[in-house]
Protein backbone atom coordinates (compact mmCIF):
# COMPACT_ATOMS: atom_id res chain seq x y z
CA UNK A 1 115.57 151.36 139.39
CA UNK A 2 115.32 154.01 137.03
CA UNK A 3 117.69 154.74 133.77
CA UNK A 4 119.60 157.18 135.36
CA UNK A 5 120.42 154.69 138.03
CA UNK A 6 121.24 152.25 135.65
CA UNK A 7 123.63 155.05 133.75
CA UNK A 8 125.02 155.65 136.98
CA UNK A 9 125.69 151.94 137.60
CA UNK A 10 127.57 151.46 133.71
CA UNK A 11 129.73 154.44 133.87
CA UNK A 12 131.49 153.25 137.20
CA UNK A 13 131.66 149.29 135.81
CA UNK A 14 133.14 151.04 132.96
CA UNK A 15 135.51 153.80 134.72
CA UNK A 16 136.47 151.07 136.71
CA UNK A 17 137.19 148.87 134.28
CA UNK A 18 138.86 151.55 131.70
CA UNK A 19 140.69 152.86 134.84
CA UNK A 20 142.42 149.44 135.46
CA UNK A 21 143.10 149.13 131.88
CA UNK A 22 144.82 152.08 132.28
CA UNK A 23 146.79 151.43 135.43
CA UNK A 24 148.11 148.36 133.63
CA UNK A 25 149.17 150.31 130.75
CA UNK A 26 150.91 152.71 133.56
CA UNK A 27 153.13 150.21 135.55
CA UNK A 28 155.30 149.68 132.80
CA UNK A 29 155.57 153.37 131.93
CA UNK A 30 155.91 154.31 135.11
CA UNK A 31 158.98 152.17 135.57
CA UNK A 32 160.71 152.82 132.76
CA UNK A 33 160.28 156.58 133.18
CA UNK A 34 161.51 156.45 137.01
CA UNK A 35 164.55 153.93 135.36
CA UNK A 36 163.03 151.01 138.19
CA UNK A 37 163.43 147.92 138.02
CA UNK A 38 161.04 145.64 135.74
CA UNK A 39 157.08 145.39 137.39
CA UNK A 40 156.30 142.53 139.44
CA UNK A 41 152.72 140.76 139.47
CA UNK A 42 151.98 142.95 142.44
CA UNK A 43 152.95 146.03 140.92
CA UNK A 44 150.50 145.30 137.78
CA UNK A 45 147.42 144.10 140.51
CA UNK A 46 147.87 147.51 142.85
CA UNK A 47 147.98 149.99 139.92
CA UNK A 48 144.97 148.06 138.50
CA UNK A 49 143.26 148.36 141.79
CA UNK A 50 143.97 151.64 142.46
CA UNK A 51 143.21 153.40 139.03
CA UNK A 52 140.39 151.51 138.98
CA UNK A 53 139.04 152.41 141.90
CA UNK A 54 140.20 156.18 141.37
CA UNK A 55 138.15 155.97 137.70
CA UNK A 56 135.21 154.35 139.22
CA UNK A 57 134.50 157.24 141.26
CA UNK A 58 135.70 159.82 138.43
CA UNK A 59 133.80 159.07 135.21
CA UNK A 60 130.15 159.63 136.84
CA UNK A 61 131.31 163.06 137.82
CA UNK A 62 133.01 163.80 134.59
CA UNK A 63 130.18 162.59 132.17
CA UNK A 64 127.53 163.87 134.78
CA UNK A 65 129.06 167.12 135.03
CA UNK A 66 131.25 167.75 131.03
CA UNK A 67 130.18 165.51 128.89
CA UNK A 68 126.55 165.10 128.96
CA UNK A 69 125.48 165.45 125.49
CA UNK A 70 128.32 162.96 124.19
CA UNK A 71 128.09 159.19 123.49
CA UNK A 72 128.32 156.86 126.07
CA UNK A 73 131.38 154.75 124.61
CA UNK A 74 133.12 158.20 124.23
CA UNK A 75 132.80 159.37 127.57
CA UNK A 76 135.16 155.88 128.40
CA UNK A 77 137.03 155.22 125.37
CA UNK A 78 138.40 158.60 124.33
CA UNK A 79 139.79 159.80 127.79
CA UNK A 80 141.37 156.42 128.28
CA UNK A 81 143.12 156.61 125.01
CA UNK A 82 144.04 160.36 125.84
CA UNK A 83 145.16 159.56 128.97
CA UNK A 84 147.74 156.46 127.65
CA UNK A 85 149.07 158.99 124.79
CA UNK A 86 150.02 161.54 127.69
CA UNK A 87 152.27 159.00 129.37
CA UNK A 88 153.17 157.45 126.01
CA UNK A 89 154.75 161.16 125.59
CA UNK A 90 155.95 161.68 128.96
CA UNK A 91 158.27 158.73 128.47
CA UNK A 92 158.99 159.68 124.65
CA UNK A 93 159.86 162.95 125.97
CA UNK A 94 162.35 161.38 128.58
CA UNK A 95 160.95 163.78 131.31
CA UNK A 96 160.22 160.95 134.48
CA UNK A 97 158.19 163.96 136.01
CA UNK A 98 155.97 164.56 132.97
CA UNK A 99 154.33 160.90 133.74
CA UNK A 100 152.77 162.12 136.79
CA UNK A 101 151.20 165.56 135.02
CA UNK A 102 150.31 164.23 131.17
CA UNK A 103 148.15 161.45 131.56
CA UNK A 104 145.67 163.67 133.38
CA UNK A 105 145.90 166.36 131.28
CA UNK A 106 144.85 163.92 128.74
CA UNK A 107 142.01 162.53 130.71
């Protein structure tokens, strides 16, 4: 395997792994901002799964494609942050619909 290969291979561990971060973050957020009822175990293990799987695919295209002259632990680290602080402010905001359209804007 070459490096690019192996580039290839550490941004999806780490989209994945950022990406279920983030989906764990979400849950709660996401509940409070739709006024649900608390998360359940399940709740926290499908968003995990699902972002996950949505950021493993993702962050190769985005670093490939936007952010190829920027540090490796940026192209993971800052758009996760980003992305929490949008639905940080959706919910600050109090706008349940902002949730869905921040935290990608962020990203």
């Amino acid at each position: 395997m070459n490096t690019k290969r192996y580039l290839e291979l550490g941004l999806i561990v780490a989209g994945a792994v950022a990406g279920a971060v983030f989906g764990l973050v979400f849950t709660p957020l996401g509940k409070l901002a739709a006024g649900a009822p608390p998360a359940t175990l399940a709740n926290y293990l499908w968003n995990a799964a699902v972002f996950g799987a949505m950021a493993a695919v993702a962050s190769p295209l985005i670093t490939w494609t936007e952010l190829r002259r920027v540090p490796l632990w940026r192209t993971v680290v800052e758009p996760l942050g980003a992305a929490i602080a949008g639905g940080l402010a959706a919910l600050v905001l109090g706008v349940p619909v902002l949730i869905l359209v921040l935290p990608p804007i962020g990203l």
